[in-house]
Protein backbone atom coordinates (compact mmCIF):
# COMPACT_ATOMS: atom_id res chain seq x y z
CA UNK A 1 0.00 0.00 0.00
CA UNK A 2 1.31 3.52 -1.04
CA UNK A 3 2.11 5.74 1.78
CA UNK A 4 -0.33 9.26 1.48
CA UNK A 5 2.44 11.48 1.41
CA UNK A 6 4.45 9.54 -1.30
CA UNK A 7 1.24 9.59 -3.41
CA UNK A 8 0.62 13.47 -2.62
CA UNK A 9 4.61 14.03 -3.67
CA UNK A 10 3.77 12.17 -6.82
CA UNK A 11 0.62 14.12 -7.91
CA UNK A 12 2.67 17.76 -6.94
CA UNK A 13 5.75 16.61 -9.19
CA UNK A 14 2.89 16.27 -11.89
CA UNK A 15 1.92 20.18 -11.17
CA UNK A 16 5.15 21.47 -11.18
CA UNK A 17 5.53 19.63 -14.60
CA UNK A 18 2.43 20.69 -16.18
CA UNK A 19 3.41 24.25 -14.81
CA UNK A 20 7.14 24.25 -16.54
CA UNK A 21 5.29 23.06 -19.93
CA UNK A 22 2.89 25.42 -19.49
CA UNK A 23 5.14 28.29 -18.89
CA UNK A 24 7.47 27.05 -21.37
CA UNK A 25 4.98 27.11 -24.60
CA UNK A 26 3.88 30.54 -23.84
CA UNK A 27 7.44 31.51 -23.26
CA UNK A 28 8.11 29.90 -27.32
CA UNK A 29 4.99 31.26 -28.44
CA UNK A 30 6.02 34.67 -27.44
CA UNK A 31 9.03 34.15 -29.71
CA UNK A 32 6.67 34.21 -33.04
CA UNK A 33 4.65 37.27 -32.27
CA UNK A 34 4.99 40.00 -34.22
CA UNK A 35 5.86 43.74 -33.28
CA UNK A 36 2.56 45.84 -32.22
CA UNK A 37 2.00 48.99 -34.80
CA UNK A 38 1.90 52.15 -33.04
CA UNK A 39 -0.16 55.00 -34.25
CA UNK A 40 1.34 57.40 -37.13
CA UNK A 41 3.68 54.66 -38.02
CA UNK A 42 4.34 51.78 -40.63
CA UNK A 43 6.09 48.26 -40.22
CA UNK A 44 7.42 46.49 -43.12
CA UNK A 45 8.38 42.70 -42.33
CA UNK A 46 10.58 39.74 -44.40
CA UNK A 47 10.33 36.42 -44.54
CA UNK A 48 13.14 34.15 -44.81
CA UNK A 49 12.79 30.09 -45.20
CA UNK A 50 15.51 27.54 -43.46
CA UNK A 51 18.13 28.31 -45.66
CA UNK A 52 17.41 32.04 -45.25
CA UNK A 53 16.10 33.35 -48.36
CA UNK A 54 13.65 35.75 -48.90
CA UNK A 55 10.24 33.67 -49.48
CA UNK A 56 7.61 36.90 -48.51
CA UNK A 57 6.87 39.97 -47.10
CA UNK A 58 4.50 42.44 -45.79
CA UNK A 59 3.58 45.60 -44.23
CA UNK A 60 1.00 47.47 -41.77
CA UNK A 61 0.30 51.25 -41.80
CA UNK A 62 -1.48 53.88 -40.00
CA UNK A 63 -0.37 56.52 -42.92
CA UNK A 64 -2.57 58.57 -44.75
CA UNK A 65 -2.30 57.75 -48.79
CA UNK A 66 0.20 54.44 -47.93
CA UNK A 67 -1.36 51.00 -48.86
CA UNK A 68 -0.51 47.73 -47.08
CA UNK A 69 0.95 44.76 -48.85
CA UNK A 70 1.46 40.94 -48.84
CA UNK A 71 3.41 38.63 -50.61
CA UNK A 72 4.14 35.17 -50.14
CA UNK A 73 4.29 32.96 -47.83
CA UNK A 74 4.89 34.49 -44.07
CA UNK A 75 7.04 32.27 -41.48
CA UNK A 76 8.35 32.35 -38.60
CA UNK A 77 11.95 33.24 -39.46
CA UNK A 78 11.66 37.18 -40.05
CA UNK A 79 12.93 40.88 -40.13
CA UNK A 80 11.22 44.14 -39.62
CA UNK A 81 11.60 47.78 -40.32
CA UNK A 82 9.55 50.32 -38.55
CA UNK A 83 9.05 53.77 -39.26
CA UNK A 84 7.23 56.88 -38.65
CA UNK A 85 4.60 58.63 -40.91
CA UNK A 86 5.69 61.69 -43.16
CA UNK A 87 4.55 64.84 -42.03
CA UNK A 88 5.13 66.70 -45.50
CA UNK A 89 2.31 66.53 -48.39
């Protein structure tokens, strides 16, 4: 017969297990989300495949008379360029 405290260690090893996986996924998930656009601003962003080329890109924009693109295919292997909006006409 299992002693209580021996079964209680088990099911708390579990916890701090699930925990750690738990905390781990978000932690990688984190890793593929994208920069937030501010306002007045514009964010271009490449793609890149396993052997690092180019295989799309896109952009966001909150400025007046600039239109968004998207090309591609979009992965998690990437590089962005921010800027801010022109003030001139």
């Amino acid at each position: 017969m299992k002693n209580d405290k021996t079964h209680f260690a088990g099911r708390r090893q579990w916890l701090v297990l699930g925990v750690a996986l738990a905390l781990g996924m978000m932690v990688s998930a984190t890793g593929f989300a994208r920069p937030v656009l501010g306002s007045n601003s514009w964010i271009t962003y490449t793609y890149f495949n396993a052997q690092g080329q180019i295989v799309g890109g896109m952009s966001q924009t909150n400025c007046p008379g600039m239109q968004p693109f998207s090309w591609g295919l979009q992965t998690n292997r990437f590089t962005y360029v921010t800027g801010t909006c022109s003030t001139a006409p």
